[in-house]
PDB file of N, CA and C in Angstrom:
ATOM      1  N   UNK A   1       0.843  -1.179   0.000  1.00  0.00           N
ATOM      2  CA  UNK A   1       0.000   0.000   0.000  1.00  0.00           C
ATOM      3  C   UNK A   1       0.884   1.235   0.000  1.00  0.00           C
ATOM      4  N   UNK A   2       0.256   2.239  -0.965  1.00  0.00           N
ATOM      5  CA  UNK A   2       1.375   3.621  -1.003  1.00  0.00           C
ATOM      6  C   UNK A   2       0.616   4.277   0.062  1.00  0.00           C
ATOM      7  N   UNK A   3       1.940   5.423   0.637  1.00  0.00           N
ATOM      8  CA  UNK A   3       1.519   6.397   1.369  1.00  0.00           C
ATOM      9  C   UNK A   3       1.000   7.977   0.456  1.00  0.00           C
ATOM     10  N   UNK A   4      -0.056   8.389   1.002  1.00  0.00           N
ATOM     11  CA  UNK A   4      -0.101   9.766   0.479  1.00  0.00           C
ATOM     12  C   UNK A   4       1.146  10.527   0.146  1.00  0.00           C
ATOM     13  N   UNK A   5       0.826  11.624  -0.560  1.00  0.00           N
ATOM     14  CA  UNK A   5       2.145  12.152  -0.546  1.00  0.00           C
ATOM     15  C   UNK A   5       1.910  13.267   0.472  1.00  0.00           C
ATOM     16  N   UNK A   6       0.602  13.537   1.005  1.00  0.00           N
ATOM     17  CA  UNK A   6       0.352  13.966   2.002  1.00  0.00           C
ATOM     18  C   UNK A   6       1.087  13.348   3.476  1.00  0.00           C
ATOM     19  N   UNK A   7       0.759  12.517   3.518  1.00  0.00           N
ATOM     20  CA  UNK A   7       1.466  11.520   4.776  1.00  0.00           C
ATOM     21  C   UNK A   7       2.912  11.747   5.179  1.00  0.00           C
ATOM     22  N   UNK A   8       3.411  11.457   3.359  1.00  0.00           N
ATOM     23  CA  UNK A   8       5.093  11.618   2.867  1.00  0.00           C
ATOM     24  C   UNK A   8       5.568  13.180   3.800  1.00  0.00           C
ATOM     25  N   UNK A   9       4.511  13.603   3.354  1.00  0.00           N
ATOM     26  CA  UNK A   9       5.259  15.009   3.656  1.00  0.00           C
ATOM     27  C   UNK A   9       5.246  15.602   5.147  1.00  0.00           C
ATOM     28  N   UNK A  10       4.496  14.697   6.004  1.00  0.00           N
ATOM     29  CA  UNK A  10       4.150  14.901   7.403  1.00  0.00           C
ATOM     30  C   UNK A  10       5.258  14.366   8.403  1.00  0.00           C
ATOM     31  N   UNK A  11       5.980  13.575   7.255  1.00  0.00           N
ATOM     32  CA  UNK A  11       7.204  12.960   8.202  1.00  0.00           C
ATOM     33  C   UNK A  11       8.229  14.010   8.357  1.00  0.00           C
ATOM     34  N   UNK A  12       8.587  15.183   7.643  1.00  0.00           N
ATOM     35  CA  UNK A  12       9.423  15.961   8.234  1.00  0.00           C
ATOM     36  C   UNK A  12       9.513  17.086   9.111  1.00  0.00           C
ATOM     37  N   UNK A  13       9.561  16.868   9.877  1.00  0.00           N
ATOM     38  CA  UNK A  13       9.543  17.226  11.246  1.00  0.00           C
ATOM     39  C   UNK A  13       9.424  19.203  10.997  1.00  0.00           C
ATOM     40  N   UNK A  14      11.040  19.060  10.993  1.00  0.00           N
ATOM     41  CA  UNK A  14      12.011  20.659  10.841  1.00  0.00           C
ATOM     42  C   UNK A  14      12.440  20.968   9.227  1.00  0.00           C
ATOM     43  N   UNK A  15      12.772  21.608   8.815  1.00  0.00           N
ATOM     44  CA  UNK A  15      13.718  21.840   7.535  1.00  0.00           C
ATOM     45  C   UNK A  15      14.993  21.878   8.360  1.00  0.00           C
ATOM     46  N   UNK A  16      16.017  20.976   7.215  1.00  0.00           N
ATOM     47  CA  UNK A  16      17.338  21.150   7.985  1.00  0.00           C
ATOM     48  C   UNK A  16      17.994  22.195   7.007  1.00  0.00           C
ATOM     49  N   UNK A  17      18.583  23.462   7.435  1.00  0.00           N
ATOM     50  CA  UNK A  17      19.206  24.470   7.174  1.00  0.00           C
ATOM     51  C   UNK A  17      19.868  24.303   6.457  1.00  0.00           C
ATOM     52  N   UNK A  18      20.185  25.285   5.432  1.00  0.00           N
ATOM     53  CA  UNK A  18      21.051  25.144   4.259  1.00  0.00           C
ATOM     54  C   UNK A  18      22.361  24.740   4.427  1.00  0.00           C
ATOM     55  N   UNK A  19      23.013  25.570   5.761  1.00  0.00           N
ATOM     56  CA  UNK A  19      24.327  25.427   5.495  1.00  0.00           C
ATOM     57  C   UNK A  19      24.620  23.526   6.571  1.00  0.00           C
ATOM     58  N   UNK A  20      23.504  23.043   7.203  1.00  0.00           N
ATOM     59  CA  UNK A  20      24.009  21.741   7.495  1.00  0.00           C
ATOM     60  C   UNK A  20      23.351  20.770   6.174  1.00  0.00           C
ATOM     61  N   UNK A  21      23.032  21.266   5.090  1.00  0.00           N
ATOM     62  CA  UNK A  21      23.045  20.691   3.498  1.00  0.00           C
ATOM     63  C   UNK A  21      24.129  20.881   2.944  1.00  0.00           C
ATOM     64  N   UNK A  22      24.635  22.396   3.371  1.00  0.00           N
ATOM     65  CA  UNK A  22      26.247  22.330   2.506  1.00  0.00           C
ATOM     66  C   UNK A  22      27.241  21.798   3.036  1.00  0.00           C
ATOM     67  N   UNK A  23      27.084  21.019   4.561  1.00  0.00           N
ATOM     68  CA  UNK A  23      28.354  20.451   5.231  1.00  0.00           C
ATOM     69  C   UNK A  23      28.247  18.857   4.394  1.00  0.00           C
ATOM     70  N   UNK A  24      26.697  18.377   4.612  1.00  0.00           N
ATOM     71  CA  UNK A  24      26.495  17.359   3.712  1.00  0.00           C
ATOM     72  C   UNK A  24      26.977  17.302   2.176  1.00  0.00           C
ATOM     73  N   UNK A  25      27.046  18.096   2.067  1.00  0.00           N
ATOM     74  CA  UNK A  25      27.379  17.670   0.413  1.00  0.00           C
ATOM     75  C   UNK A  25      29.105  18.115   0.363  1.00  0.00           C
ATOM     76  N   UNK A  26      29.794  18.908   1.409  1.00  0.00           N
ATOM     77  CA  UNK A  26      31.327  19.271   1.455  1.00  0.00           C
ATOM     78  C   UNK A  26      31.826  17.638   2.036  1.00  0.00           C
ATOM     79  N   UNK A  27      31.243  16.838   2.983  1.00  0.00           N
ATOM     80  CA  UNK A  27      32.206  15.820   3.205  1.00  0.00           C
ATOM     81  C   UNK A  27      31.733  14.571   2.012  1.00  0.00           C
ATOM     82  N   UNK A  28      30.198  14.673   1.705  1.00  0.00           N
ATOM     83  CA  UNK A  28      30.355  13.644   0.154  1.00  0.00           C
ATOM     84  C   UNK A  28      31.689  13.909  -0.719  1.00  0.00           C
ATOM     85  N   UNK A  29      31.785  15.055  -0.978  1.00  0.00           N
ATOM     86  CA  UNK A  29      32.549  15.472  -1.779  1.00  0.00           C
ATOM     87  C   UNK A  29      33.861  15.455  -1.915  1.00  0.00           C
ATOM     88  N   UNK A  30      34.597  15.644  -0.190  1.00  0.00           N
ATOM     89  CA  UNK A  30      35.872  15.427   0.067  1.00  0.00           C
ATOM     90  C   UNK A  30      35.903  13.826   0.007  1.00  0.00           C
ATOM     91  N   UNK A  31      35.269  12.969  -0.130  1.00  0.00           N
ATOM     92  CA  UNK A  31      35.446  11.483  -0.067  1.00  0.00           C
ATOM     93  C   UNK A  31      35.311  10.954  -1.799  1.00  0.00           C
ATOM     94  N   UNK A  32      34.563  11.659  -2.370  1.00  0.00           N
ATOM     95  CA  UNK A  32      35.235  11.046  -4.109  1.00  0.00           C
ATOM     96  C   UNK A  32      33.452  11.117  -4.485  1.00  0.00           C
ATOM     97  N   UNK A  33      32.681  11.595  -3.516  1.00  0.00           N
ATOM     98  CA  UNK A  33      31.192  11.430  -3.295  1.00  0.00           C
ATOM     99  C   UNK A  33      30.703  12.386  -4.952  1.00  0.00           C
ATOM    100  N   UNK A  34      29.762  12.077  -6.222  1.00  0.00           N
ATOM    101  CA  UNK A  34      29.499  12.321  -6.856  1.00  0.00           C
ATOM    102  C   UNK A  34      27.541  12.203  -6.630  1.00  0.00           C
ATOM    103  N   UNK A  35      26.867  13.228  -6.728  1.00  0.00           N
ATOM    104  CA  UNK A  35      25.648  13.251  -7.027  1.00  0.00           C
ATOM    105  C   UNK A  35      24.805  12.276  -8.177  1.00  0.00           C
ATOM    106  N   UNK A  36      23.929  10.852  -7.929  1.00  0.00           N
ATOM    107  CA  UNK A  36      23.195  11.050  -9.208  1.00  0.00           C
ATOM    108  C   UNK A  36      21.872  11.241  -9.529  1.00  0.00           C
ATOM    109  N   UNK A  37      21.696  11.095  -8.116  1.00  0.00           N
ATOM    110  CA  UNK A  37      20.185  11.635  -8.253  1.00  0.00           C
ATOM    111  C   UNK A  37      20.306  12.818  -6.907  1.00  0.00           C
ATOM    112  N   UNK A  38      19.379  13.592  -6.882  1.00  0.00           N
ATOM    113  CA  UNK A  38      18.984  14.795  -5.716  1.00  0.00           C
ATOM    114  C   UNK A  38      17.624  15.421  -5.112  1.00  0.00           C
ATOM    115  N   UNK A  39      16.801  15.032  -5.175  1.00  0.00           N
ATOM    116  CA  UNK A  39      15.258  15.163  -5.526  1.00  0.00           C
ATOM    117  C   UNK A  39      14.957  14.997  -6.937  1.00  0.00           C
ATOM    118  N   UNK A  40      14.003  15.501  -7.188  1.00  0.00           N
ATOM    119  CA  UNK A  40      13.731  15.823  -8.602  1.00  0.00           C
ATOM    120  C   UNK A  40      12.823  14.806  -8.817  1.00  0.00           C
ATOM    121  N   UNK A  41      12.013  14.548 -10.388  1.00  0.00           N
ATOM    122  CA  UNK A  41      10.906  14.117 -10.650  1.00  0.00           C
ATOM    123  C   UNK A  41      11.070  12.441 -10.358  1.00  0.00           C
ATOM    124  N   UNK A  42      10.443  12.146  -9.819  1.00  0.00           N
ATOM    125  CA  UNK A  42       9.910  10.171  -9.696  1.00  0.00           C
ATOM    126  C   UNK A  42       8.466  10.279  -9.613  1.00  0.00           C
ATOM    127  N   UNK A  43       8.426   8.747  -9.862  1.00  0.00           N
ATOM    128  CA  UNK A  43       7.091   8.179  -9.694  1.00  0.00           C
ATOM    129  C   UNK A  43       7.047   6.834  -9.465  1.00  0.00           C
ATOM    130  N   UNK A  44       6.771   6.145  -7.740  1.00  0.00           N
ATOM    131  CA  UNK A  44       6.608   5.426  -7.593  1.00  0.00           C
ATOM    132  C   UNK A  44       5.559   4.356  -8.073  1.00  0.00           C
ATOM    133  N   UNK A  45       6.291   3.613  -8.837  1.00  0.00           N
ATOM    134  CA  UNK A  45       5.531   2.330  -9.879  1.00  0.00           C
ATOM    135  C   UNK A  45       5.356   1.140  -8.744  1.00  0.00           C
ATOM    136  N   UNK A  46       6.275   0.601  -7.704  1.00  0.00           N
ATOM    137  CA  UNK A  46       6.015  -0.186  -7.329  1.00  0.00           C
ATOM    138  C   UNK A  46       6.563  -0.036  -5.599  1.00  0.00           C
ATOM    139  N   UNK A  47       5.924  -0.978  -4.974  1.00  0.00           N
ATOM    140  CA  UNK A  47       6.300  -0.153  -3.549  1.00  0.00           C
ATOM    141  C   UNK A  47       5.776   0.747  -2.904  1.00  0.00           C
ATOM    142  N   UNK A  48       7.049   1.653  -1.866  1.00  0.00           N
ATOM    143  CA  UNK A  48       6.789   2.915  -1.523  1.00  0.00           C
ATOM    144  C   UNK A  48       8.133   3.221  -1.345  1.00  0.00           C
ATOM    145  N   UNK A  49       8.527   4.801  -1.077  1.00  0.00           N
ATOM    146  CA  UNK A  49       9.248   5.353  -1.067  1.00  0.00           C
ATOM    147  C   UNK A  49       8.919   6.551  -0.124  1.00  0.00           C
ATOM    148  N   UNK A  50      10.012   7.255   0.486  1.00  0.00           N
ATOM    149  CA  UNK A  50      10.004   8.714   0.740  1.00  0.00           C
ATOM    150  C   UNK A  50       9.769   9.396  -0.288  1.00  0.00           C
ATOM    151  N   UNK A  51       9.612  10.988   0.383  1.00  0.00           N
ATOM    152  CA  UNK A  51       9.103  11.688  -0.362  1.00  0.00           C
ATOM    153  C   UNK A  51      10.396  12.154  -1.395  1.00  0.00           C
ATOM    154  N   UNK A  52      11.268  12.353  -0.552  1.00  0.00           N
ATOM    155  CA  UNK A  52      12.559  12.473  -1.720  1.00  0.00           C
ATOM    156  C   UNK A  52      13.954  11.386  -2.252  1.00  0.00           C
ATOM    157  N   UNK A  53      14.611  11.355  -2.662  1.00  0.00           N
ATOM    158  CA  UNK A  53      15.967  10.576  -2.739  1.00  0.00           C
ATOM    159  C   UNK A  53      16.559  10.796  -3.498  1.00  0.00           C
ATOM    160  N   UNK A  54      18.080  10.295  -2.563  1.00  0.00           N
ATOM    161  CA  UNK A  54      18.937  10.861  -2.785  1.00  0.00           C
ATOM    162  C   UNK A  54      20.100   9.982  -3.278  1.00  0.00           C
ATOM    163  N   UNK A  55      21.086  10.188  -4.178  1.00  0.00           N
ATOM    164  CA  UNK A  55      21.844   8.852  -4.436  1.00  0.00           C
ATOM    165  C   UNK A  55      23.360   8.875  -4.871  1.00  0.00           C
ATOM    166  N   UNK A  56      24.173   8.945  -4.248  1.00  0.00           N
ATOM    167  CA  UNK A  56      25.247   9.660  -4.259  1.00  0.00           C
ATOM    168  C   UNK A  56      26.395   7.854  -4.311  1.00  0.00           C
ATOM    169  N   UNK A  57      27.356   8.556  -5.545  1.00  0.00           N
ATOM    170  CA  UNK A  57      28.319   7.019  -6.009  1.00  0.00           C
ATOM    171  C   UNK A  57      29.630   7.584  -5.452  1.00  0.00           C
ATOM    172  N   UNK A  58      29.882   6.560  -5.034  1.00  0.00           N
ATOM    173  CA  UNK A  58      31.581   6.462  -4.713  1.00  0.00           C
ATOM    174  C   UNK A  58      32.662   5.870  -4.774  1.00  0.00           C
ATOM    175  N   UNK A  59      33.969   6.175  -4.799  1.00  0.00           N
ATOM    176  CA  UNK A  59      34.596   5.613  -5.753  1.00  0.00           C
ATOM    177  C   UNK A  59      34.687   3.768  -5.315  1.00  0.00           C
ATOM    178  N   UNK A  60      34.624   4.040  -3.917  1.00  0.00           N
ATOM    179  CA  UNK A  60      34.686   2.265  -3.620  1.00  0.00           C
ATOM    180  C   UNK A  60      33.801   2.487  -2.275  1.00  0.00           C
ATOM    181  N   UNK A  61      33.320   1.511  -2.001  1.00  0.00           N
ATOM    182  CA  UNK A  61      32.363   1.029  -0.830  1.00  0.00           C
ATOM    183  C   UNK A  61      33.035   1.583   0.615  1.00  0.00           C
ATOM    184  N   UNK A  62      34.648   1.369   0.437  1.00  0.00           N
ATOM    185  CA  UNK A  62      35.303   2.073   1.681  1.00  0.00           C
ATOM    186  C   UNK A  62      35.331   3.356   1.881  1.00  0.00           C
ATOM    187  N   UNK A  63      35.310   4.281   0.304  1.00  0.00           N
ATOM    188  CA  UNK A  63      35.010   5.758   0.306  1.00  0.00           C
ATOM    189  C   UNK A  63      33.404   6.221   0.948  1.00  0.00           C
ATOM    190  N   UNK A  64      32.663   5.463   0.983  1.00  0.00           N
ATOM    191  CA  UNK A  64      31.092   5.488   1.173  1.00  0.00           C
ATOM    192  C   UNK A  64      31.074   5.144   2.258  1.00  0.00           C
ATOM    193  N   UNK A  65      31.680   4.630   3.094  1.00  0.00           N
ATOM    194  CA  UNK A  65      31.495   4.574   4.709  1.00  0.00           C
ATOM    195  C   UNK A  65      32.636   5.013   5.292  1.00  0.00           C
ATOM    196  N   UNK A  66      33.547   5.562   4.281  1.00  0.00           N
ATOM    197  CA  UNK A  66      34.408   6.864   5.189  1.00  0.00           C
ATOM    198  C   UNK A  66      33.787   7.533   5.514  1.00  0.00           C
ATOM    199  N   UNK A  67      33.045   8.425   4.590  1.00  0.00           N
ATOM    200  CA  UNK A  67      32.468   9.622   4.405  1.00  0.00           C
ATOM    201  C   UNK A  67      30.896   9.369   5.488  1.00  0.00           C
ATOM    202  N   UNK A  68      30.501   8.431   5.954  1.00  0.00           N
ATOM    203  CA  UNK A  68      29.188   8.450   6.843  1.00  0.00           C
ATOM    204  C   UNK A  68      29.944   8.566   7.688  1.00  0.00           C
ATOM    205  N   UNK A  69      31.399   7.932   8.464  1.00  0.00           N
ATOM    206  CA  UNK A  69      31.919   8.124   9.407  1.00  0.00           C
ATOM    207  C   UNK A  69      32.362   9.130  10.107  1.00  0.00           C
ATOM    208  N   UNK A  70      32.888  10.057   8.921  1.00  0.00           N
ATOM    209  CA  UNK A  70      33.671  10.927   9.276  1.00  0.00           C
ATOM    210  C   UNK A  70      33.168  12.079  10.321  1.00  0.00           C
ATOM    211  N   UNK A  71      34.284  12.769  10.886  1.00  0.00           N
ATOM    212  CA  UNK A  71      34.038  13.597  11.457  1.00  0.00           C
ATOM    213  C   UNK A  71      32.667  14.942  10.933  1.00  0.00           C
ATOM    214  N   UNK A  72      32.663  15.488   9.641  1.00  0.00           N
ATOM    215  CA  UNK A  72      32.078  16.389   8.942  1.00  0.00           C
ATOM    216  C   UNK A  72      30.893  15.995   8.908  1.00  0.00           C
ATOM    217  N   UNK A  73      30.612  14.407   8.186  1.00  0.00           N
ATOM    218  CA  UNK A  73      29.623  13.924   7.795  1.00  0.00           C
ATOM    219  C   UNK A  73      28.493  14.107   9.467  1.00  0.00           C
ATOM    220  N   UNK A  74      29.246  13.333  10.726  1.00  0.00           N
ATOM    221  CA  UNK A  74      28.676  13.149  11.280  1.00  0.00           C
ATOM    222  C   UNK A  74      28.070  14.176  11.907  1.00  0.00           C
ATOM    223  N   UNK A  75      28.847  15.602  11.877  1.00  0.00           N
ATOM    224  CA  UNK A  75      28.586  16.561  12.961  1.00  0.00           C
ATOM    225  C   UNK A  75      27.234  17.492  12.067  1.00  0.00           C
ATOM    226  N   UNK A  76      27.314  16.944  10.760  1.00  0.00           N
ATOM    227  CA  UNK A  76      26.252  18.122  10.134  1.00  0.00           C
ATOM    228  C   UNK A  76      24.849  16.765  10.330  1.00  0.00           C
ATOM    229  N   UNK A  77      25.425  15.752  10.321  1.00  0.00           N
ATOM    230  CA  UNK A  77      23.917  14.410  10.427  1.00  0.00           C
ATOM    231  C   UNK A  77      23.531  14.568  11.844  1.00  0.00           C
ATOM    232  N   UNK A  78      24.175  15.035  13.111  1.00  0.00           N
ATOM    233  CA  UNK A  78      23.516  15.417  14.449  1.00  0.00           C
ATOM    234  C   UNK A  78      22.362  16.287  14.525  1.00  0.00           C
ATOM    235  N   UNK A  79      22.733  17.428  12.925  1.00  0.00           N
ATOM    236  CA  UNK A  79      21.558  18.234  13.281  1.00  0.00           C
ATOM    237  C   UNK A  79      20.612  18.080  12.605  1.00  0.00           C
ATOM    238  N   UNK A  80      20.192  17.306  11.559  1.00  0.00           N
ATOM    239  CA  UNK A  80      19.658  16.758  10.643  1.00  0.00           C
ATOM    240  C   UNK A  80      18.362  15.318  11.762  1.00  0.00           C
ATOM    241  N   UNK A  81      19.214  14.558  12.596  1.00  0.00           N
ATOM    242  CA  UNK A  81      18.546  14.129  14.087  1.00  0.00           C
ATOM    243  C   UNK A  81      17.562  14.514  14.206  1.00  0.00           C
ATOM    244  N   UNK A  82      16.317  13.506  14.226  1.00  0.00           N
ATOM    245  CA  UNK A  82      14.870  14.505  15.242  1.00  0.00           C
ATOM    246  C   UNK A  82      14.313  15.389  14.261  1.00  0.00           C
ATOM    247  N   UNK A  83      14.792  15.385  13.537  1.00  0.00           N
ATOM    248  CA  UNK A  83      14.278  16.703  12.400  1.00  0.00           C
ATOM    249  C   UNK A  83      13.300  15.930  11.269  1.00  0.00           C
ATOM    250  N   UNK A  84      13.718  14.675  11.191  1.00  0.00           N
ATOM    251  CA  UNK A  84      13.016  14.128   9.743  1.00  0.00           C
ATOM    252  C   UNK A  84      13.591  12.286  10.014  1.00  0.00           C
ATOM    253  N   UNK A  85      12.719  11.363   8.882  1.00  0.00           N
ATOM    254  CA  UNK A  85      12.997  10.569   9.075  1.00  0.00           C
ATOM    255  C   UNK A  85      13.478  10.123   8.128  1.00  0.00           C
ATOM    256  N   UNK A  86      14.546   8.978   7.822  1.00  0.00           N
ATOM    257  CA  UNK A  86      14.721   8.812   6.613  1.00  0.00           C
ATOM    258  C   UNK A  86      15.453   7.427   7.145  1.00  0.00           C
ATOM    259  N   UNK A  87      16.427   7.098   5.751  1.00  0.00           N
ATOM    260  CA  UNK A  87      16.907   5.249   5.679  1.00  0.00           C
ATOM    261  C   UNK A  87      17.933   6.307   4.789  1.00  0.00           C
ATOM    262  N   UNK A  88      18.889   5.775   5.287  1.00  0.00           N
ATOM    263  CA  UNK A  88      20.594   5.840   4.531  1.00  0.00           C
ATOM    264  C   UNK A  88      20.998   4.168   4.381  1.00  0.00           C
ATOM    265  N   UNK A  89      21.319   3.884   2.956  1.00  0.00           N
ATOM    266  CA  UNK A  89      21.904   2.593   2.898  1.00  0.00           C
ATOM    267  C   UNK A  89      23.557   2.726   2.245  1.00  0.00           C
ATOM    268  N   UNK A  90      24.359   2.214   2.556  1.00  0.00           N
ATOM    269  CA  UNK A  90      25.331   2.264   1.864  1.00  0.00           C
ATOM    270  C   UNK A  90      25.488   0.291   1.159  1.00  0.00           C
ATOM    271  N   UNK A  91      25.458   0.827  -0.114  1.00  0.00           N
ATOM    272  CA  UNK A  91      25.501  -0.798  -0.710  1.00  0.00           C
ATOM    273  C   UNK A  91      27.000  -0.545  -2.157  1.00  0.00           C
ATOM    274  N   UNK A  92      27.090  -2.371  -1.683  1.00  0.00           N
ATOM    275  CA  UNK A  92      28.303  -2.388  -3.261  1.00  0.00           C
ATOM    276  C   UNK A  92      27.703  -2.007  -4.573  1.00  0.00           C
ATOM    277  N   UNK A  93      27.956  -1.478  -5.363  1.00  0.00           N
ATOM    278  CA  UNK A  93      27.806  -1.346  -6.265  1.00  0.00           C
ATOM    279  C   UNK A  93      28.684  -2.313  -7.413  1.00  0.00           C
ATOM    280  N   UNK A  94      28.134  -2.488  -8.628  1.00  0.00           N
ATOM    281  CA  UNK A  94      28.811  -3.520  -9.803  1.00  0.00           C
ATOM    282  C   UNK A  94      29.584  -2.738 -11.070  1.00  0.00           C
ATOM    283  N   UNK A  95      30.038  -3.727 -11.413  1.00  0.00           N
ATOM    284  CA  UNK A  95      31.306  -3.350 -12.513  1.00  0.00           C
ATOM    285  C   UNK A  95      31.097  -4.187 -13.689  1.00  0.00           C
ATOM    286  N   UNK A  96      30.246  -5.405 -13.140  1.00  0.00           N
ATOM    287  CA  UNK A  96      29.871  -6.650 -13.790  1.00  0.00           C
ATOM    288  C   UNK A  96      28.919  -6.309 -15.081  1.00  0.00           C
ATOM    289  N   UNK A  97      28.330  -7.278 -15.540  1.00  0.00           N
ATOM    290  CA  UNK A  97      27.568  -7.744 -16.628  1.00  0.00           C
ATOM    291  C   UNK A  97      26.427  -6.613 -16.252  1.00  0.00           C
ATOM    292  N   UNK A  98      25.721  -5.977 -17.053  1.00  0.00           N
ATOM    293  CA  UNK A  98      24.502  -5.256 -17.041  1.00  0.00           C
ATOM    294  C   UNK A  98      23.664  -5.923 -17.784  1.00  0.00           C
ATOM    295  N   UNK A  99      22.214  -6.645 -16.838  1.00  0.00           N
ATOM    296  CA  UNK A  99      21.292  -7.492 -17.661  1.00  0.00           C
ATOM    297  C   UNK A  99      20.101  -6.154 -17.562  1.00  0.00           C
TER     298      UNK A  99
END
């Protein structure tokens, strides 16, 4: 069953401030962190989803959980806390066969 996008949008609490968005996107970035998706248009076909997502590649799986670790990452994700809800996954990505 989908959620409204009414519903979707009831889950965020606070807006998190621009500049703890620009700390987020300064330690993606110092780690090899490239944007490929950022909001922007979807349409959930199957499932559900949040209201937004976000999808950021890196150069290796160890660069992608540097960068959640790190000092930067973490201190701008404290304030981001309590504010909204969301799911961060960090997964391998392939090099392999594309079916």
């Amino acid at each position: 069953m989908r959620s409204s996008p009414r519903s979707r949008r009831r889950r965020v609490h606070k807006r998190v401030g621009v500049s703890d968005a620009e700390r987020l996107l300064d330690s993606a970035h110092r780690h090899g962190g490239r944007f490929l998706v950022r909001g922007g248009k979807h349409e959930v076909v199957e499932g559900t989803v949040r209201s937004r997502s976000v999808v950021i590649e890196f150069p290796s799986y160890a660069a992608a959980l540097a960068c959640y670790r790190s000092p930067g990452y973490q201190a701008a994700a404290a304030h981001r806390k309590g504010r909204a809800e969301f799911d961060l996954i960090v997964a391998e990505g392939t090099d392999g066969a594309q079916f």
